[in-house]
N, C-alpha and C. Protein backbone atom coordinates (compact mmCIF):
# COMPACT_ATOMS: atom_id res chain seq x y z
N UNK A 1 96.54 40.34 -182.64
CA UNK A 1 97.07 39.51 -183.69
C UNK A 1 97.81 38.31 -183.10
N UNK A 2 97.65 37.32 -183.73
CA UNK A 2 98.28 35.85 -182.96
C UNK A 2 98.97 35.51 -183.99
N UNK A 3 100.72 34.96 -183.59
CA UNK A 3 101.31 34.62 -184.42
C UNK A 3 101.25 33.36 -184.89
N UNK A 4 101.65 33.08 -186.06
CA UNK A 4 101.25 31.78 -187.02
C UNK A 4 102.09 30.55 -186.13
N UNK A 5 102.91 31.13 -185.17
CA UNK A 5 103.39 29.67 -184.46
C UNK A 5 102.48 29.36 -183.14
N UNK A 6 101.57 30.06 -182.73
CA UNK A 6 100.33 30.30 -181.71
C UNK A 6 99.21 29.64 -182.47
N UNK A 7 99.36 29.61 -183.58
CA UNK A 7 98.27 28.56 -184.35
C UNK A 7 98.00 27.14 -184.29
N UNK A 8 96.48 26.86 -184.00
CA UNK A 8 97.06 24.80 -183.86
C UNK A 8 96.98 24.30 -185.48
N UNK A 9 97.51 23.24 -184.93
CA UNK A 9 98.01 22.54 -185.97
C UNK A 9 97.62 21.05 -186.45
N UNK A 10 97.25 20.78 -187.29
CA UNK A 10 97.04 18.93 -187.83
C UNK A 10 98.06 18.41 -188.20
N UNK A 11 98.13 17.31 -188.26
CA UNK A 11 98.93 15.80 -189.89
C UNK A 11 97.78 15.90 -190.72
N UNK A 12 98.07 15.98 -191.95
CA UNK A 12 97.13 15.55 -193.29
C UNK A 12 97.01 14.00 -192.98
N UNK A 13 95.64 13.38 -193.52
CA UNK A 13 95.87 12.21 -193.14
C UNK A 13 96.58 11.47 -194.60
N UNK A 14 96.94 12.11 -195.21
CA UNK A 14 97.02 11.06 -196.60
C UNK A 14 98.54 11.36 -196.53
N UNK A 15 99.36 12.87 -196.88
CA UNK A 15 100.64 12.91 -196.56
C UNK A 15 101.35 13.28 -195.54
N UNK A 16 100.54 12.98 -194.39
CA UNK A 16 101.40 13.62 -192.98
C UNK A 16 102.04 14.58 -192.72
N UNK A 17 101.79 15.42 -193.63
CA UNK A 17 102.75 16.83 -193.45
C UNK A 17 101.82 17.41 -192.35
N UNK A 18 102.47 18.37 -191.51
CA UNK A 18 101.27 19.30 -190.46
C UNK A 18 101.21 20.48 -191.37
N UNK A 19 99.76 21.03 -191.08
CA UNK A 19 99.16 22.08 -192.15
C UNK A 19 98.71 23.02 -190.20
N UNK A 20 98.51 24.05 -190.37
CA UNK A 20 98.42 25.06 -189.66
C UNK A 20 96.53 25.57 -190.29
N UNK A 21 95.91 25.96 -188.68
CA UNK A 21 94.94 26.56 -189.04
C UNK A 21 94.97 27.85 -190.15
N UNK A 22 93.37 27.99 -190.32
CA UNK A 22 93.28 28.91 -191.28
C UNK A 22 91.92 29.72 -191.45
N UNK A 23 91.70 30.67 -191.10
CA UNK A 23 90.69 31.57 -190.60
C UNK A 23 89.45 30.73 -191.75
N UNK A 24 89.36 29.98 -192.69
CA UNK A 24 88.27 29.38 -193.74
C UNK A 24 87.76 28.78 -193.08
N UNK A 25 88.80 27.85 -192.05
CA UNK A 25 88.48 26.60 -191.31
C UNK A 25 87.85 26.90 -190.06
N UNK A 26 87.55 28.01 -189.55
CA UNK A 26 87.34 28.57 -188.23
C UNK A 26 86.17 27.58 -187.51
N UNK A 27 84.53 27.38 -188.83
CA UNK A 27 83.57 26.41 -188.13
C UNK A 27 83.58 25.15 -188.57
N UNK A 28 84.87 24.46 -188.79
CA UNK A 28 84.74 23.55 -189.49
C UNK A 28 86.16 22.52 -188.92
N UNK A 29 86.89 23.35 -188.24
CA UNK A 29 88.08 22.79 -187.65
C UNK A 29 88.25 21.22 -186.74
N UNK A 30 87.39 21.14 -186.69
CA UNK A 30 87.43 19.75 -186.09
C UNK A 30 86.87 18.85 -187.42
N UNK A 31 86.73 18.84 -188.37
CA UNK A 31 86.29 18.06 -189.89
C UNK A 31 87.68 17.73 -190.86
N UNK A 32 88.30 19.10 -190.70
CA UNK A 32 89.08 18.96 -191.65
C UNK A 32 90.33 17.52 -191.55
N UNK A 33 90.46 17.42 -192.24
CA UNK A 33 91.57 15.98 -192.77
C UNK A 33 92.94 16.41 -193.49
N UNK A 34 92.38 16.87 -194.47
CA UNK A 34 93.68 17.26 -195.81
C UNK A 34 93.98 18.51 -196.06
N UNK A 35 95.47 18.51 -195.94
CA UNK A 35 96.37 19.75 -196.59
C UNK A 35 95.63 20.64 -197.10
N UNK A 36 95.35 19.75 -198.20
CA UNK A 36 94.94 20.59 -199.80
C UNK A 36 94.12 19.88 -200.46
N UNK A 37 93.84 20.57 -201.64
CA UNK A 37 92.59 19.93 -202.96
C UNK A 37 93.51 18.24 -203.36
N UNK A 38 94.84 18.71 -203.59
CA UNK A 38 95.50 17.56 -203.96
C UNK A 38 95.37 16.37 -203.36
N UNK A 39 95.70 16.37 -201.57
CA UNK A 39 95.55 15.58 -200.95
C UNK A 39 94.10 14.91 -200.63
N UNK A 40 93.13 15.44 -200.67
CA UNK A 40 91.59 15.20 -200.59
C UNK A 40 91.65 13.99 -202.01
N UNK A 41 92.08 14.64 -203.28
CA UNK A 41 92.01 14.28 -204.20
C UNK A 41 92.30 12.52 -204.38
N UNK A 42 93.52 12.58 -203.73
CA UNK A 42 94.38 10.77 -203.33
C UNK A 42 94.13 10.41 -202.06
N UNK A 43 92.65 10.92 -201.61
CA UNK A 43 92.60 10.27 -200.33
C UNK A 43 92.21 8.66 -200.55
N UNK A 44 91.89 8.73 -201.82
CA UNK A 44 91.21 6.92 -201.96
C UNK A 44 92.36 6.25 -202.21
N UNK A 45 93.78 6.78 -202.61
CA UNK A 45 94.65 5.74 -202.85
C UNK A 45 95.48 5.59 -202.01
N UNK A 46 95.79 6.53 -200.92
CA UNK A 46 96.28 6.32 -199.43
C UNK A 46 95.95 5.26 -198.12
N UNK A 47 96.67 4.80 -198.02
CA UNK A 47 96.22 3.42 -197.17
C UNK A 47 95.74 4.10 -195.57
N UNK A 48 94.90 2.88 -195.42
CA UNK A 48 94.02 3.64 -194.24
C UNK A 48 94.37 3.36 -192.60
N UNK A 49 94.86 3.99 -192.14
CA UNK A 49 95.77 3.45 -190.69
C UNK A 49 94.74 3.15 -189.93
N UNK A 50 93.29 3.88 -189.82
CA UNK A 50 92.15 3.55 -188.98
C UNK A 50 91.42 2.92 -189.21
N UNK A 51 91.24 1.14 -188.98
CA UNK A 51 90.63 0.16 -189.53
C UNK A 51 89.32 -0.25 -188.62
N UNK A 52 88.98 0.74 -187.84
CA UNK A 52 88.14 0.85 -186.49
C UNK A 52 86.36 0.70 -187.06
């Protein structure tokens, strides 16, 4: 068992909070972006820091 502070971790890109892995995300962990449904949700009204 690995403790939840042994877990890696992101920034959401829309509210910068860090969100902690999550066994859903296991094949997909390098995709994910957002927190939550919410944040996905206002990803179009969040300004975009990567203009690349």
């Amino acid at each position: 068992m690995r403790r939840k502070a042994d877990l890696p971790t992101k920034d959401c890109a829309v509210c910068g909070r860090p969100f902690v892995w999550r066994r859903k995300w296991a094949k997909v962990w390098a995709e994910v972006r957002y927190c939550s449904d919410a944040c996905r949700a206002r990803r179009s009204n969040a300004p975009r820091t990567n203009l690349a």
